[in-house]
Protein backbone atom coordinates (compact mmCIF):
# COMPACT_ATOMS: atom_id res chain seq x y z
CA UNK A 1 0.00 0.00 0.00
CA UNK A 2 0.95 3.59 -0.90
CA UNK A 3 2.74 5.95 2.37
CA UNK A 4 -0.61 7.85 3.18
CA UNK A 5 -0.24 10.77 5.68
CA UNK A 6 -1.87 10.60 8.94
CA UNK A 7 -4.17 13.37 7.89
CA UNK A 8 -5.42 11.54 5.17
CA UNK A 9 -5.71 8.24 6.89
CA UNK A 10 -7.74 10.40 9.70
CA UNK A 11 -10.09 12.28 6.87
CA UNK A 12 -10.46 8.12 4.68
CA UNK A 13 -12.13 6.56 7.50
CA UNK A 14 -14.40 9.73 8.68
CA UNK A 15 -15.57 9.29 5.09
CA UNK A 16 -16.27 5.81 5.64
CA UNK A 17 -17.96 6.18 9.09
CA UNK A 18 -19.93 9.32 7.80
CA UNK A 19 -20.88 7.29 4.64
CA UNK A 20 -22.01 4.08 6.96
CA UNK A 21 -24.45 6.53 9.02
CA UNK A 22 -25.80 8.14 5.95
CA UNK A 23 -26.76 4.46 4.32
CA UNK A 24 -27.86 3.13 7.99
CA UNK A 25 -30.87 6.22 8.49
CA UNK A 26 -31.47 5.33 4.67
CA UNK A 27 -31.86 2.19 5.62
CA UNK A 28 -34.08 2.83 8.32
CA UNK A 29 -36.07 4.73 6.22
CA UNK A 30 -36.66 2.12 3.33
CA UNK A 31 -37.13 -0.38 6.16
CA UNK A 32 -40.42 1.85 7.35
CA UNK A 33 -41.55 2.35 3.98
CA UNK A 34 -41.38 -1.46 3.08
CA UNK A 35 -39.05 -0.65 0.19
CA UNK A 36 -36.78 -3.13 -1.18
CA UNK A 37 -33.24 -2.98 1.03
CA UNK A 38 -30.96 -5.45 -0.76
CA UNK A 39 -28.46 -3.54 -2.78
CA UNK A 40 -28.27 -0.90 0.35
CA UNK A 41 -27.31 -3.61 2.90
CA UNK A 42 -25.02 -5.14 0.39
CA UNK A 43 -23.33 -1.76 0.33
CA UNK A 44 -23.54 -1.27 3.26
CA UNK A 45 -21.62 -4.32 4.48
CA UNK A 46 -19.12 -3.54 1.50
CA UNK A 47 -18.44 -0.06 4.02
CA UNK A 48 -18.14 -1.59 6.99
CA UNK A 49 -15.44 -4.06 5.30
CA UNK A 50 -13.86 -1.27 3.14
CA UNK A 51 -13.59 0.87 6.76
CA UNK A 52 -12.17 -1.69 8.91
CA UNK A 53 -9.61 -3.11 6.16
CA UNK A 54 -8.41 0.69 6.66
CA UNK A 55 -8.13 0.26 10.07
CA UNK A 56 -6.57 -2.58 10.34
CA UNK A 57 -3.82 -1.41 7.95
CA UNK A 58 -3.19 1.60 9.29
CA UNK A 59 -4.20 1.15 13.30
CA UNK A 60 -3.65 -2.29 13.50
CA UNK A 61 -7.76 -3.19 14.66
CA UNK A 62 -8.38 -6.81 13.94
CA UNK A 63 -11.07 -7.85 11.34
CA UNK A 64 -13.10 -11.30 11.13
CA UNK A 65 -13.96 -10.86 7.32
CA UNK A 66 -13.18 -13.74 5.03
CA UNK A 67 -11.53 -13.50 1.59
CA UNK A 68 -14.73 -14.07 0.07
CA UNK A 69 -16.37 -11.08 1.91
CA UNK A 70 -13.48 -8.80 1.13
CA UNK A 71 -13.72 -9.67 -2.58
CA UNK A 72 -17.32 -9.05 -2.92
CA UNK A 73 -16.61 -5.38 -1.34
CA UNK A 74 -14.08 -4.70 -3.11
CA UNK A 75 -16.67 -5.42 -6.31
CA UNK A 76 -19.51 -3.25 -4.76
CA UNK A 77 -17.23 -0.39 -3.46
CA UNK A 78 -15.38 -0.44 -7.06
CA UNK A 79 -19.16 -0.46 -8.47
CA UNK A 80 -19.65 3.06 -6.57
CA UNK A 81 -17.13 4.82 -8.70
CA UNK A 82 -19.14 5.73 -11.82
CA UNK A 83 -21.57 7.45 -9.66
CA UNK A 84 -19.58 8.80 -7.12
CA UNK A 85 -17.40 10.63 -10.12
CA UNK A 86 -20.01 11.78 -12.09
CA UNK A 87 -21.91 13.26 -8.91
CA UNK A 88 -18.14 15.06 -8.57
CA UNK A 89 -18.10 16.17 -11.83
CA UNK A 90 -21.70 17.84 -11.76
CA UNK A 91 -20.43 19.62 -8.11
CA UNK A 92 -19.61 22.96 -7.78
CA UNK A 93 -16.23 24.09 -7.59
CA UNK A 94 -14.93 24.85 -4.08
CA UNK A 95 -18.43 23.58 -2.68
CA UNK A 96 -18.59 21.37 0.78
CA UNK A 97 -20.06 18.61 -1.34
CA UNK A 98 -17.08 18.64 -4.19
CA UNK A 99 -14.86 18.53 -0.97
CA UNK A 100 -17.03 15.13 0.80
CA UNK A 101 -17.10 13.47 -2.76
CA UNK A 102 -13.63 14.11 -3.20
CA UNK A 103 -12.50 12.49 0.52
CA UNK A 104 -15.11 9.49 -0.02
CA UNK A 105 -13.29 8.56 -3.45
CA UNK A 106 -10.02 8.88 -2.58
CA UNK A 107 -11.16 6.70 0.71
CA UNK A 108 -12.81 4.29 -1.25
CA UNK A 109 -9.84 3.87 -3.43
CA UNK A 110 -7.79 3.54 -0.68
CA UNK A 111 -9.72 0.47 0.83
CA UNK A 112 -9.76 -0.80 -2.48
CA UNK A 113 -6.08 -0.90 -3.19
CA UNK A 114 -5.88 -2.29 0.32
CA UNK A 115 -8.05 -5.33 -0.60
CA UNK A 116 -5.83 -5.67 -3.71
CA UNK A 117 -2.82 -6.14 -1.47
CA UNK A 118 -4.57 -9.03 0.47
CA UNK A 119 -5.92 -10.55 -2.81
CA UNK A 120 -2.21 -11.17 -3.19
């Protein structure tokens, strides 16, 4: 894995965590309204594996995912980019959203190239 600077490392997995909490109160709301959940839990377990490969790389917390789990996140997370950078591309310059997108693809690329590494 690339040398990533601690302030970059800190900003990755508040993108992750802030990312988890949006897609859990989504969740919570599709659950009330009877709506079909599947692809948001699947994502959703995709950034809960995607945040603690991160943190087990770079603060050493333990994980209990499998291989199998790690590749299937690594497909779902990789199957966010399209949107994530066309929803960058449409954002305004400068613009606290341009700023999230940015930090949540550069995390997400991150946890990717980390499941890479253990695909090795």
């Amino acid at each position: 894995m690339e040398n990533v600077s601690q302030e970059d490392q800190l900003e990755s997995i508040k993108a992750f965590q802030s990312t988890i909490c949006k897609s859990e109160n989504a969740l919570v709301h599709m659950t009330q309204k009877s709506s079909n959940t599947t692809l948001l839990q699947k994502r959703l377990k995709a950034l809960h594996i995607g945040a603690a490969l991160l943190e087990n790389v770079w603060n050493q917390k333990a994980h209990s995912y499998t291989k199998e789990d790690i590749a299937q996140a690594r497909l779902v997370l990789i199957g966010l980019f399209p949107s994530l950078e066309s929803m960058y591309a449409k954002s305004k310059e400068g613009s606290p959203q341009k700023t999230l997108l940015e930090r949540r693809i550069k995390a997400f690329h991150l946890a990717v190239q980390v499941m890479d590494d253990l695909a090795i």
